[in-house]
Each structure stands twice: as C-alpha cells, then as structure tokens.
N, C-alpha and C. Protein backbone atom coordinates (compact mmCIF):
# COMPACT_ATOMS: atom_id res chain seq x y z
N UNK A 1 0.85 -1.19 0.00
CA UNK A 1 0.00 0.00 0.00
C UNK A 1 0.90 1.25 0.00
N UNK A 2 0.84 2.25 -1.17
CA UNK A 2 1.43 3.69 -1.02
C UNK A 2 1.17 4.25 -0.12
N UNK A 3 2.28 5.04 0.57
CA UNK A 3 2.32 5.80 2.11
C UNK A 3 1.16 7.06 1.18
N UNK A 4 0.45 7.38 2.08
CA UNK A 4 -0.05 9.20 1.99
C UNK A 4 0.71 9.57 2.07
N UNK A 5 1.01 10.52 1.04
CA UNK A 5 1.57 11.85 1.32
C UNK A 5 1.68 13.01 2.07
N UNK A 6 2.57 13.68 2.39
CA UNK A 6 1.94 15.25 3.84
C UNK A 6 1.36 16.08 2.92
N UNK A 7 0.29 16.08 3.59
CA UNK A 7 -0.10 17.44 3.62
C UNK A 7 0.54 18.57 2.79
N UNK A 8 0.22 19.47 1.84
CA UNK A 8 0.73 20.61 1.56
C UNK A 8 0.88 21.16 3.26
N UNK A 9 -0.12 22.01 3.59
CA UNK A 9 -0.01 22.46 4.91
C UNK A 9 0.32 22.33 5.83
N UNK A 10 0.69 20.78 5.99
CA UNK A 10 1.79 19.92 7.38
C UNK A 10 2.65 20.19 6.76
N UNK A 11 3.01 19.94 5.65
CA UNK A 11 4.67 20.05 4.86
C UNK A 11 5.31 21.90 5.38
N UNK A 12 4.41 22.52 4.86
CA UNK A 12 5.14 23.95 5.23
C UNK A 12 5.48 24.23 6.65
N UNK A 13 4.25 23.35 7.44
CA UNK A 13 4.40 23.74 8.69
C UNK A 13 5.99 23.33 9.65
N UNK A 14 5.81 21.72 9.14
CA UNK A 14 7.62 21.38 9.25
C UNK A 14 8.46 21.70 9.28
N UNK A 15 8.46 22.52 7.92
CA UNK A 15 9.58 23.01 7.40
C UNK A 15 9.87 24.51 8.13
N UNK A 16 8.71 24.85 8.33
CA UNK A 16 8.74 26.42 9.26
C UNK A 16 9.58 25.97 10.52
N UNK A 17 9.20 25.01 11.33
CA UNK A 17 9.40 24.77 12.84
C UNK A 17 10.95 24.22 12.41
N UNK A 18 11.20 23.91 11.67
CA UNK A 18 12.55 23.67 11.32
C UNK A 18 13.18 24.87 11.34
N UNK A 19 12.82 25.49 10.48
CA UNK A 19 13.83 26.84 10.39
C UNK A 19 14.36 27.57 11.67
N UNK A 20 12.26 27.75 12.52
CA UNK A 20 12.50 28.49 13.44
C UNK A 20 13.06 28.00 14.61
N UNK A 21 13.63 26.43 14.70
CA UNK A 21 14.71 26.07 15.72
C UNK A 21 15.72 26.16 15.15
N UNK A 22 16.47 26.43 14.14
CA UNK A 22 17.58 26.82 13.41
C UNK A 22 18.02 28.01 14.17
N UNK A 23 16.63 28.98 13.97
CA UNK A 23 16.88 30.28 14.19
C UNK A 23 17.28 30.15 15.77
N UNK A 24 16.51 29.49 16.62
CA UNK A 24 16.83 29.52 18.36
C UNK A 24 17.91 28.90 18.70
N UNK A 25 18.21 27.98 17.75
CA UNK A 25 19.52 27.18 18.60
C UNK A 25 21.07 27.45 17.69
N UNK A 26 20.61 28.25 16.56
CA UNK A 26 22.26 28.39 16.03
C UNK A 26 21.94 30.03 16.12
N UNK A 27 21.10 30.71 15.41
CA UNK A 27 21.65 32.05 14.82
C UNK A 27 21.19 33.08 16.15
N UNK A 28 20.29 32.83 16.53
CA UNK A 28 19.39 34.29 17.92
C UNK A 28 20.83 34.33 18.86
N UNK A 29 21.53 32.92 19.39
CA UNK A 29 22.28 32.86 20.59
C UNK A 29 23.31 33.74 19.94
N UNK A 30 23.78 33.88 18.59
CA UNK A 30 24.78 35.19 18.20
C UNK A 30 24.49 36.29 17.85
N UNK A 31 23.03 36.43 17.97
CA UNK A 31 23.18 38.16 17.88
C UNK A 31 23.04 38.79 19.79
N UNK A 32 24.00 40.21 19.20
CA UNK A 32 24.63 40.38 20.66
C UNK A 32 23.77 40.94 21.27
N UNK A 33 23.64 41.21 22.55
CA UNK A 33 22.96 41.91 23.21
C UNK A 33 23.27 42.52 24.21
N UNK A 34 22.54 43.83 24.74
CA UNK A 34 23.90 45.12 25.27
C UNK A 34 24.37 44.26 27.06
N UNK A 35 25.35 44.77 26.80
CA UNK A 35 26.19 43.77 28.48
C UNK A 35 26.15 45.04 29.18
N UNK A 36 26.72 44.92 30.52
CA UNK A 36 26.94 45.59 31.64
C UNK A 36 28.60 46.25 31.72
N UNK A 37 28.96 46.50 30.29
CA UNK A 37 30.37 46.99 30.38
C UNK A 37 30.41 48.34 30.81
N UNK A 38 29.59 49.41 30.80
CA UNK A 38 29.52 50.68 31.12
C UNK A 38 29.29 50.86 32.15
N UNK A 39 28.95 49.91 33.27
CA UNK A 39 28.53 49.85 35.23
C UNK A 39 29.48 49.68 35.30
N UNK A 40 30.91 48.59 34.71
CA UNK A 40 32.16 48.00 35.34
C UNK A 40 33.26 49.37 35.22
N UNK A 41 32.64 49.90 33.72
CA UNK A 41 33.50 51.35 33.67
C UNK A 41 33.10 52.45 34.35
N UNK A 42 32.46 52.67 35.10
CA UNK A 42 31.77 53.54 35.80
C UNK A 42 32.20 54.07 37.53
N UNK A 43 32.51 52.57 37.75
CA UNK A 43 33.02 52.61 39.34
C UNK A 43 33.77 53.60 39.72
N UNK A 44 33.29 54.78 40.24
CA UNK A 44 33.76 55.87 41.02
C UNK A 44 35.38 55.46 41.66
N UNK A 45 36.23 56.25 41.49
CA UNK A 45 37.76 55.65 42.41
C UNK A 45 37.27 56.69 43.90
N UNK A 46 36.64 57.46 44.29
CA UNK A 46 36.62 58.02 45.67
C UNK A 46 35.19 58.59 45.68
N UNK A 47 34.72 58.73 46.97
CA UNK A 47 33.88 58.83 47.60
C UNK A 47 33.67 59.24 49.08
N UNK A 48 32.62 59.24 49.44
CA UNK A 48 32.16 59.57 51.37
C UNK A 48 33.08 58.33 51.98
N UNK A 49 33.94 58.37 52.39
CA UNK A 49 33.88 57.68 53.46
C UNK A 49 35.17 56.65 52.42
N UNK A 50 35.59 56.61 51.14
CA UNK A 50 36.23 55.39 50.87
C UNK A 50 37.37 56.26 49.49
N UNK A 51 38.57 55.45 48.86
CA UNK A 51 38.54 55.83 47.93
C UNK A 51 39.50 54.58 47.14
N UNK A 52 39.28 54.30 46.06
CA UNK A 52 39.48 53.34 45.45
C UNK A 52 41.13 53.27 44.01
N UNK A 53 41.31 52.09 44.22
CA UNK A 53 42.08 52.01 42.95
C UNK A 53 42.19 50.67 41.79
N UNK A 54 42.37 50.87 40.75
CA UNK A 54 41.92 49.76 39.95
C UNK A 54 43.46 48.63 40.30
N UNK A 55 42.66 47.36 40.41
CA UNK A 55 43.97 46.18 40.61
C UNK A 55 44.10 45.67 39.11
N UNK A 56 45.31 44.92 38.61
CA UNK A 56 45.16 44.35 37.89
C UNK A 56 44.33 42.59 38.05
N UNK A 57 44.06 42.07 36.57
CA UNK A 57 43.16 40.65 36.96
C UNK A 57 44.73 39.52 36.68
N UNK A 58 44.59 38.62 37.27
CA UNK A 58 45.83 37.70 37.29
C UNK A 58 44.97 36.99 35.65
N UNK A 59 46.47 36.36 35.22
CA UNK A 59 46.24 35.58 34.24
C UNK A 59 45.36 34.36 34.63
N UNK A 60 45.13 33.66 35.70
CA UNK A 60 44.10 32.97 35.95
C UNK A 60 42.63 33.48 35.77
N UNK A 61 42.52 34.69 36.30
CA UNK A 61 41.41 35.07 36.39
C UNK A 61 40.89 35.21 34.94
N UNK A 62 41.49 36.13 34.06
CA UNK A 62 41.47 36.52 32.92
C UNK A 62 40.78 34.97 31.99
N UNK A 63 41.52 34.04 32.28
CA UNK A 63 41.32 32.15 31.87
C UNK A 63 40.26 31.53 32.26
N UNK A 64 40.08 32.34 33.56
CA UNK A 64 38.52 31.85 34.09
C UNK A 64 37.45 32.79 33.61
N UNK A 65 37.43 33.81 33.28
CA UNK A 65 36.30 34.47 32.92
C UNK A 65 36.13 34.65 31.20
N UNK A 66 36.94 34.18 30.86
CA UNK A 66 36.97 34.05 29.29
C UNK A 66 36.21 35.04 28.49
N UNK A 67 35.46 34.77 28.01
CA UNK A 67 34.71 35.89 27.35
C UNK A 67 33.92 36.61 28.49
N UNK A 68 33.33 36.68 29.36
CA UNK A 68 33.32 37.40 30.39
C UNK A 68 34.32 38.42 30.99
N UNK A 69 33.52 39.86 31.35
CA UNK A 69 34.37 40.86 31.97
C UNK A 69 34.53 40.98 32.99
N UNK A 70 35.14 41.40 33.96
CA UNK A 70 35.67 41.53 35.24
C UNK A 70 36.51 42.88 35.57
N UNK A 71 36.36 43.54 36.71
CA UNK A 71 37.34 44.51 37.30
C UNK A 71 37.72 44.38 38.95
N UNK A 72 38.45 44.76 39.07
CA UNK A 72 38.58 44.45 40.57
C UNK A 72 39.41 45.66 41.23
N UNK A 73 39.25 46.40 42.61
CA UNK A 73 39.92 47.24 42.92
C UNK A 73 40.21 47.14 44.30
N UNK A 74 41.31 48.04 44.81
CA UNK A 74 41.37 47.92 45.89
C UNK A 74 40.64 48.83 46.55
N UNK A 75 39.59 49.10 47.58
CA UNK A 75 39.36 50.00 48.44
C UNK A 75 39.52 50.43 49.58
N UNK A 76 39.51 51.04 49.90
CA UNK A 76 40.38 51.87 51.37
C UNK A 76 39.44 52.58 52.17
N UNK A 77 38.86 52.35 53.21
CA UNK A 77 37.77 52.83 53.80
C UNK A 77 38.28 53.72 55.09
N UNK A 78 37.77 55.42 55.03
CA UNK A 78 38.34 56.05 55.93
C UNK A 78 37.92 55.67 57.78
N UNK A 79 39.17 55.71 58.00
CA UNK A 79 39.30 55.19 59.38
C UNK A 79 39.70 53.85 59.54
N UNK A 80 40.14 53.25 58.48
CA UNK A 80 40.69 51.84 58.33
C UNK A 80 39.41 50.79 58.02
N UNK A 81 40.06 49.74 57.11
CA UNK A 81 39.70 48.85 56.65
C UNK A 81 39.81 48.48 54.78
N UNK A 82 40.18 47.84 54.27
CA UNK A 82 40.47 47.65 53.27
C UNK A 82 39.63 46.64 52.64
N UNK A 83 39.34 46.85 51.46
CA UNK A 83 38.70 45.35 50.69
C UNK A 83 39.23 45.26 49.07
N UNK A 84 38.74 44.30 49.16
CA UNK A 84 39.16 43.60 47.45
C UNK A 84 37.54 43.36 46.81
N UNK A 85 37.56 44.92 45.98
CA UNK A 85 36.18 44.61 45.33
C UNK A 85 36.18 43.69 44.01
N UNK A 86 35.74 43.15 43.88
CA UNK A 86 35.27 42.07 42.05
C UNK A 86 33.86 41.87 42.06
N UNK A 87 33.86 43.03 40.39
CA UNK A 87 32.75 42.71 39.91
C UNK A 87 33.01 42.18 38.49
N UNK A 88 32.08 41.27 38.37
CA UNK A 88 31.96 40.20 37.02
C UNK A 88 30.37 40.46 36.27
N UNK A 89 30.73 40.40 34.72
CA UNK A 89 29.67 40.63 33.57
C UNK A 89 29.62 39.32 33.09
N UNK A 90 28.39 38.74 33.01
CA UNK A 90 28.54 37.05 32.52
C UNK A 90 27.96 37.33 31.09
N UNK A 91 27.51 38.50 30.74
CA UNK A 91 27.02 39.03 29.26
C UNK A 91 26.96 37.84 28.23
N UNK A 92 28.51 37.49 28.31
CA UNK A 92 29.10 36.75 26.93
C UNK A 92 29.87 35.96 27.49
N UNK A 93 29.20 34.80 28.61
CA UNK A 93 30.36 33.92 29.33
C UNK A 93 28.99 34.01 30.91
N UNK A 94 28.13 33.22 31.02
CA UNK A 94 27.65 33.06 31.86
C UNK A 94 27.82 32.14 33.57
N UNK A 95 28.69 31.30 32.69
CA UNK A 95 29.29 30.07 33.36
C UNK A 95 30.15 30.55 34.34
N UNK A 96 30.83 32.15 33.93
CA UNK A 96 31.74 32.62 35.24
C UNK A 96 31.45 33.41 36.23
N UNK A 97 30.01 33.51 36.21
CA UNK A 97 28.85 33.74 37.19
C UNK A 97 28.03 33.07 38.22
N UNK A 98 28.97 32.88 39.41
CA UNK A 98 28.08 31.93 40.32
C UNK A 98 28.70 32.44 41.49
N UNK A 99 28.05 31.46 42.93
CA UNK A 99 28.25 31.67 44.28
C UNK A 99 29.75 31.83 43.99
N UNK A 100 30.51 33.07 44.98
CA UNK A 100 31.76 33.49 45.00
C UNK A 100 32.03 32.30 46.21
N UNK A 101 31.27 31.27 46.44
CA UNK A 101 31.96 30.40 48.09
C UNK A 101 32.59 29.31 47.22
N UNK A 102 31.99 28.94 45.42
CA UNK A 102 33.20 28.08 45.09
C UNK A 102 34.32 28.93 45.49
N UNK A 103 34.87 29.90 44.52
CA UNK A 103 36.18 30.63 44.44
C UNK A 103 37.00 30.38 45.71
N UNK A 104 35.71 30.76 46.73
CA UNK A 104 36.77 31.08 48.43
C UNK A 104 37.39 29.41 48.20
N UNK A 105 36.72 28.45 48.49
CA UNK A 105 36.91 27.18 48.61
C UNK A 105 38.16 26.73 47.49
N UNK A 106 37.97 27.12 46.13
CA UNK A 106 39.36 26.85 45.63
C UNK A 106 40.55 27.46 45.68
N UNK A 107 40.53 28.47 46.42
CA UNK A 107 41.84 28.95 46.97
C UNK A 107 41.79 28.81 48.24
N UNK A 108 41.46 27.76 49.00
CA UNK A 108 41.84 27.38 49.99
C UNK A 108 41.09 27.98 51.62
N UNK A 109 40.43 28.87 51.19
CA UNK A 109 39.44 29.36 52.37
C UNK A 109 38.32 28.67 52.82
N UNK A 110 37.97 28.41 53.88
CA UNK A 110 36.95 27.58 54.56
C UNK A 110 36.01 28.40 55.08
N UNK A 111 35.04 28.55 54.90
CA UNK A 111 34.15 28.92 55.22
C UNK A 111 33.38 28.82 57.17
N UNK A 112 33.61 29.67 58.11
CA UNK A 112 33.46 29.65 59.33
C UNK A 112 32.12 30.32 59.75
N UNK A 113 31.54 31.21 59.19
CA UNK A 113 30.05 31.70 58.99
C UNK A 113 29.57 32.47 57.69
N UNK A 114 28.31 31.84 57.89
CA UNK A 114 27.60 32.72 56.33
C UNK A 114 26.34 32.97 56.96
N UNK A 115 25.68 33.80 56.19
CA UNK A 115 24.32 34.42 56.68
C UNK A 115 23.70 35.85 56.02
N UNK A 116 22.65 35.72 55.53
CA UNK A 116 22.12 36.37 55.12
C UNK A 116 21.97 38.10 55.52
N UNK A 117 22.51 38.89 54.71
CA UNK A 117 22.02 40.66 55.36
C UNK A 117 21.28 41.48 54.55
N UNK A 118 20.59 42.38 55.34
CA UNK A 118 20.26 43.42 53.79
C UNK A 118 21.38 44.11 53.56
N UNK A 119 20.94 44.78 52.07
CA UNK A 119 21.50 45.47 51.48
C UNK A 119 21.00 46.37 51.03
N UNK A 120 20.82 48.23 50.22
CA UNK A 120 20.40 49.39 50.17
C UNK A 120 18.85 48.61 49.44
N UNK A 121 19.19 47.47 48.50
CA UNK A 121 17.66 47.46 47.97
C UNK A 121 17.57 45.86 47.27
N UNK A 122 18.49 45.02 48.73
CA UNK A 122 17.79 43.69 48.61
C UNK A 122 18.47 42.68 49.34
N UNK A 123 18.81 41.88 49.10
CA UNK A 123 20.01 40.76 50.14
C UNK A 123 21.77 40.54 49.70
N UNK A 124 22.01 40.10 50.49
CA UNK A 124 23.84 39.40 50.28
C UNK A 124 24.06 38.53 51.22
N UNK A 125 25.04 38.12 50.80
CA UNK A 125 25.49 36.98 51.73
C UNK A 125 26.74 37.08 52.45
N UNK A 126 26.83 37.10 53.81
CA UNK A 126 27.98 37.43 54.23
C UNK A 126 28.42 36.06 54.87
N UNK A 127 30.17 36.44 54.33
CA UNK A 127 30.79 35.38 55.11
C UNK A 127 32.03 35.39 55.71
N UNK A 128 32.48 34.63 56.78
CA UNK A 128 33.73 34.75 57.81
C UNK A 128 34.45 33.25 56.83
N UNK A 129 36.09 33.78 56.42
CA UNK A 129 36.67 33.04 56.14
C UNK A 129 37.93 32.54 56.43
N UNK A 130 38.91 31.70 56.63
CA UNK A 130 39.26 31.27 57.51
C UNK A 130 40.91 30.25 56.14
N UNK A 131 41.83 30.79 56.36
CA UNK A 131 42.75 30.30 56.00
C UNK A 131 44.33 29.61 56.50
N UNK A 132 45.11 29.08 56.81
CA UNK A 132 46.50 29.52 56.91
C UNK A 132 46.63 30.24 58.16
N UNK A 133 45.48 30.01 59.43
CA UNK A 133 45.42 30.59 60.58
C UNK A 133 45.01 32.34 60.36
N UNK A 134 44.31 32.36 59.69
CA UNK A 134 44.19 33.75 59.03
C UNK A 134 42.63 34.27 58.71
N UNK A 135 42.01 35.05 59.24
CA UNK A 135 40.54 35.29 58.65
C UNK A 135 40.72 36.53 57.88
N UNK A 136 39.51 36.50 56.95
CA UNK A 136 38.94 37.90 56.53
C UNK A 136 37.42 37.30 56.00
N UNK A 137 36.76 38.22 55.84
CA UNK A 137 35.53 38.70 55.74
C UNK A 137 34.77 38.89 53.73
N UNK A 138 33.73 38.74 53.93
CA UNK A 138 33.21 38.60 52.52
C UNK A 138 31.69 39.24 52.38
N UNK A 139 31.37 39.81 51.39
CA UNK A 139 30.25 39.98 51.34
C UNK A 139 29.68 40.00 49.66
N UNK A 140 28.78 39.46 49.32
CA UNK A 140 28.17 39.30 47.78
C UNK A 140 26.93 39.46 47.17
N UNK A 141 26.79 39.89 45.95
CA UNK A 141 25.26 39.54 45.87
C UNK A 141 25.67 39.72 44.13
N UNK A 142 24.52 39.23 43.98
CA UNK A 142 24.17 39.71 42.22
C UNK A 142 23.44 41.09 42.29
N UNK A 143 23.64 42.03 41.31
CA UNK A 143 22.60 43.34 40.71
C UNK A 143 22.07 43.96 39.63
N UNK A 144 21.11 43.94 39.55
CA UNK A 144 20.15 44.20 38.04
C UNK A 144 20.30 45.18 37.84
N UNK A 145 20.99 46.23 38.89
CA UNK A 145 20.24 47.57 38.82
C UNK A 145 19.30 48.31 39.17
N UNK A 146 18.10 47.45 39.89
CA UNK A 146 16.88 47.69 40.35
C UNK A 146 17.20 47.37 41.58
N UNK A 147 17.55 45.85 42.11
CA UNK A 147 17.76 45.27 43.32
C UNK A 147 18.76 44.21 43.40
N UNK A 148 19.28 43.76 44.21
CA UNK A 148 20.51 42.89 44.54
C UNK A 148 19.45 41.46 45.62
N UNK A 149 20.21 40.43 45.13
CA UNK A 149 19.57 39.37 45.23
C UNK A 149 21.00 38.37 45.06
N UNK A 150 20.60 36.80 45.87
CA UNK A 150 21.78 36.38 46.01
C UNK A 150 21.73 34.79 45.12
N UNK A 151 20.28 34.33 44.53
CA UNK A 151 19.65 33.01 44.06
C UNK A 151 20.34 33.09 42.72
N UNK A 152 21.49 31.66 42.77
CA UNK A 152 22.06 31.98 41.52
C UNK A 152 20.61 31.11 40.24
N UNK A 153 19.64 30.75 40.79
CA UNK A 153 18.66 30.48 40.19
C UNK A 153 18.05 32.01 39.12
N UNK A 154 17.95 32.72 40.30
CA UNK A 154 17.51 34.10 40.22
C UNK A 154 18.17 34.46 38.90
N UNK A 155 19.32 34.37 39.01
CA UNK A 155 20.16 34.88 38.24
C UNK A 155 20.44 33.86 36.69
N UNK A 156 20.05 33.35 36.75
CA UNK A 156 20.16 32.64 35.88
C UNK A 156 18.65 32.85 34.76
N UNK A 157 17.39 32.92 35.60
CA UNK A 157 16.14 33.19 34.67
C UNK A 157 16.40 34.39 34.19
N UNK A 158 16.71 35.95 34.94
CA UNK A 158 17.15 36.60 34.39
C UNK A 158 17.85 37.05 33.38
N UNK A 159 18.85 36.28 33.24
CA UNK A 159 19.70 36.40 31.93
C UNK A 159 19.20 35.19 31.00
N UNK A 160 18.45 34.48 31.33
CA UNK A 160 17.95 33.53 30.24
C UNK A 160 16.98 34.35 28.93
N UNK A 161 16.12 34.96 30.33
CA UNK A 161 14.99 36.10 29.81
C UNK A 161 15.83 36.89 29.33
N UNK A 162 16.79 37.62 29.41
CA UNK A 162 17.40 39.14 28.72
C UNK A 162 17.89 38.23 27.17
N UNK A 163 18.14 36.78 27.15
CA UNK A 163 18.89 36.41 26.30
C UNK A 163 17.80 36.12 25.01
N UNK A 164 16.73 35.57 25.34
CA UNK A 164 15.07 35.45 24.95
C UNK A 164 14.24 36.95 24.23
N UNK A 165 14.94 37.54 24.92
CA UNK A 165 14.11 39.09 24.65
C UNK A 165 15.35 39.94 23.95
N UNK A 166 16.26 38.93 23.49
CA UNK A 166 17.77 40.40 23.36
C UNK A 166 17.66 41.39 24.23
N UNK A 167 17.72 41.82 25.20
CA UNK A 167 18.53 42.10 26.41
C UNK A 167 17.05 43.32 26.38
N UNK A 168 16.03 42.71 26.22
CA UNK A 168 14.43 43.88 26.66
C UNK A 168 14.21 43.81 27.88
N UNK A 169 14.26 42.30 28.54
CA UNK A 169 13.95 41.98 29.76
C UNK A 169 14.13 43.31 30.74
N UNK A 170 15.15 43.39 30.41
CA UNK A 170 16.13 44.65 31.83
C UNK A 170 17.64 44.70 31.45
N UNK A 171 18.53 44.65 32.60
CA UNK A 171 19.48 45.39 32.60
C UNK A 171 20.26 43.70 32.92
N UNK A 172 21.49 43.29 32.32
CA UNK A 172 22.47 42.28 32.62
C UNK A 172 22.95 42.77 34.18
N UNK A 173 22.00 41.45 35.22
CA UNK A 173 22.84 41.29 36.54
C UNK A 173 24.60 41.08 36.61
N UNK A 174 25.22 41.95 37.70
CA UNK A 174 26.42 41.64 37.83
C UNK A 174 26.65 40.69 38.64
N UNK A 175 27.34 40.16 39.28
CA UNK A 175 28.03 39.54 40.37
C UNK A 175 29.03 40.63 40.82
N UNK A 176 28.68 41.09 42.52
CA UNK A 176 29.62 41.62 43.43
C UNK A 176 29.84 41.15 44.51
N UNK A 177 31.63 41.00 44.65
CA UNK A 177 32.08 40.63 45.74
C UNK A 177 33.22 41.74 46.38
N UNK A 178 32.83 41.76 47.97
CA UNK A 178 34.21 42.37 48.44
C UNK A 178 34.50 41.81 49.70
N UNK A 179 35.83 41.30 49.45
CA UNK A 179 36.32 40.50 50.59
C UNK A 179 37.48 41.32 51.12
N UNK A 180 37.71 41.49 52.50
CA UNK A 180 38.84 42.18 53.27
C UNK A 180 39.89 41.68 52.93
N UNK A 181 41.04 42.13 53.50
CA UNK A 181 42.07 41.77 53.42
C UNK A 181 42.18 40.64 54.80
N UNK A 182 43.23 40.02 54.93
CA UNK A 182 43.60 39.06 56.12
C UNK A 182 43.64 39.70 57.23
N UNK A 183 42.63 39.28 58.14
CA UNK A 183 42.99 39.67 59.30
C UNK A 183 43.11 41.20 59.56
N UNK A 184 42.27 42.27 58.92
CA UNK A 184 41.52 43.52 58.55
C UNK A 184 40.05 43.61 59.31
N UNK A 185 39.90 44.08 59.81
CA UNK A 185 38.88 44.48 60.21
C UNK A 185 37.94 45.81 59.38
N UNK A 186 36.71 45.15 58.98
CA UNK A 186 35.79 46.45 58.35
C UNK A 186 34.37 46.22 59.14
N UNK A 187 34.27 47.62 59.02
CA UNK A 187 32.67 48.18 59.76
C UNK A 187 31.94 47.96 58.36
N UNK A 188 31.21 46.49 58.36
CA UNK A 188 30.78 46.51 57.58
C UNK A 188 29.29 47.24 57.19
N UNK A 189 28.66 47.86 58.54
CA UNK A 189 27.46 48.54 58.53
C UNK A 189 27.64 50.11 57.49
N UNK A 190 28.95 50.32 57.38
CA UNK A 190 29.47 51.31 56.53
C UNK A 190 29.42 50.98 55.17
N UNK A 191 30.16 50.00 55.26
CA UNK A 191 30.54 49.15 53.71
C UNK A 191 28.45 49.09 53.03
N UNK A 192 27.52 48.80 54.10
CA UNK A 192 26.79 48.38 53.21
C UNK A 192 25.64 49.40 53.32
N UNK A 193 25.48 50.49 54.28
CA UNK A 193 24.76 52.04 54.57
C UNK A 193 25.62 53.35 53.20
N UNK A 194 26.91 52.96 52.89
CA UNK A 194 27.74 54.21 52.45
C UNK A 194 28.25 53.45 50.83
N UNK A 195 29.09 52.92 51.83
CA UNK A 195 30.43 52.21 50.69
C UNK A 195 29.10 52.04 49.11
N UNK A 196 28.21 50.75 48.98
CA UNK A 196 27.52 49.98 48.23
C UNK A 196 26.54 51.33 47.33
N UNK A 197 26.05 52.12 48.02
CA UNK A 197 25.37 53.11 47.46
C UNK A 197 25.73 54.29 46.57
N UNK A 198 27.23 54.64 47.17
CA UNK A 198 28.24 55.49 46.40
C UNK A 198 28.86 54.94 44.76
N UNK A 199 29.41 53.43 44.96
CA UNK A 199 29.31 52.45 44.18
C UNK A 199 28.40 52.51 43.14
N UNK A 200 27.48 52.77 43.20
CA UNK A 200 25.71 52.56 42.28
C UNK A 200 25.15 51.19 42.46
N UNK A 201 25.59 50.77 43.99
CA UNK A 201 24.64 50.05 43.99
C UNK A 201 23.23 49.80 44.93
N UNK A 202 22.72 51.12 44.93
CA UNK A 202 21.49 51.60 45.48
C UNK A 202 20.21 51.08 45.16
C-alpha cells in the first residue's frame, strides 16, 4: 500500500518549525545583546567615606572568565579597613557567574560563617573566612540595577529572559564581591549604609 503523502499544509508547517529552531539554537544565541560593560566602567575611584584604585586581573582570572568581563579594585575605607572589590559581567560567558563560596573554597578558604544581610535594595550573603590561621571577611550579591539578590537560580532566569528578549527583559545582573584583606577588620554597617550606594549600587 502507497504511504499518503503530507499534507501541503503539514509540509510547510515542518519546514517552518525547522527553520524556526535553526533560528533559536544556532543564529538568535549570536546576535549580541547590550552587556553591563559601562557599570564595570563607571566605578567611582573616591567617595564619602572610601577611595578606590583599579587592581590588575591575574592571568588565571582573565582564563577563568573568558569571554566574560571583570574589574577588581582595591578600596580603602576612611578610618581603616580595606577590601578587594570584584565585579563580574557574565554578558558573553555566563558560566563565570556563580556563588563566590566556590572561588573562596578553591583557593583554599573555609568557610566559618555565612548568613544572610540586607542590602540598600535587597540581600547578600555574608561570610567569615578562615585560612593559613588567618581570617577575613566577605560579602556578595548579584545586581540588576533595580535590586541585589543572592539566588544563583535568580540569576540565571534573568539572563535567560534578557537572552530570549535580546537584552528587553532589563538590565544584565552583575556579580559583586568584596572581601577584606587578612585579618583587617571592616565596619561593615558602613561598607553596606555608604560604601555599596556610592558604588551605584542603590
């Protein structure tokens, strides 16, 4: 018995849904869409209460964030206390966007407390870390721009959606971290009332 033939109208339809997963899974994921490079260029070097300088990124880092951007600085908070700010753009490299407690953990820091704080207009995660007989201090979150939030879930629908919409959704979340120096002491009620808001991250 001869098979039936498709449909004129199933046939086109095929051939459409063909194309248009062509279009979702090879060509949409390369057209670009605007990143968060102008927040990373933006970071004020001084301010109320702090004033900053740009660090260089180690060739590791540079290897780990691959097509992803990154800056990192040192800050200096008046009346003492120092931190190591890093902020990361997963724009074009998403994968180098996650909890900063891997990082602590592969360079050798252990984690001694974590716990949730606010922040000017949402959460972070703070943590006590613990090395080589040595502590310092951490604090992180992701930011849209609107609000700071710490669910790398969160963060992930977000940029799925900006990637879905070419970047309509909103604004590409960063990842921010600033961890003290060893055995430094910071008022962190400063760092996150002053320091974070001056920053732009209000």
């Amino acid at each position: 018995m001869p098979l039936n033939p498709i449909p004129a109208m199933k046939h086109k339809f095929l051939w459409g849904a063909l194309i248009l997963t062509l279009i979702v899974t090879l060509i949409w994921p390369m057209i670009p869409i605007p990143s968060a490079a102008n927040r990373l260029a933006s970071i004020p070097l001084s301010g109320p209460d702090f004033k900053a300088r740009p660090l260089e990124l180690t060739p590791g880092d540079r290897a780990f964030l691959g097509q992803a951007q990154g800056v990192q600085f040192l800050v200096e908070m008046r009346g003492g206390g120092s931190l190591v700010l890093t902020i990361i753009d997963g724009s074009n490299n998403r994968h180098a966007v996650h909890d900063p407690g891997y990082c602590f953990a592969g360079a050798g820091w252990k984690t001694l407390t974590q716990q949730a704080v606010k922040v000017p207009s949402g959460d972070a995660t703070w943590v006590v870390l613990s090395k080589d007989n040595k502590k310092s201090e951490a604090l992180w979150f992701f930011d849209d721009g609107q609000h700071q939030f710490t669910s790398p879930i969160e963060y992930w629908l977000k940029t799925s959606a900006r990637r879905a919409t070419l970047g309509r959704s909103g604004a590409e979340p960063v990842l921010v971290s600033l961890r003290s120096l060893p055995d430094t002491p910071v008022r962190w009620d400063r760092v996150r009332q002053i320091l974070l808001p001056a920053l732009g991250f209000h």
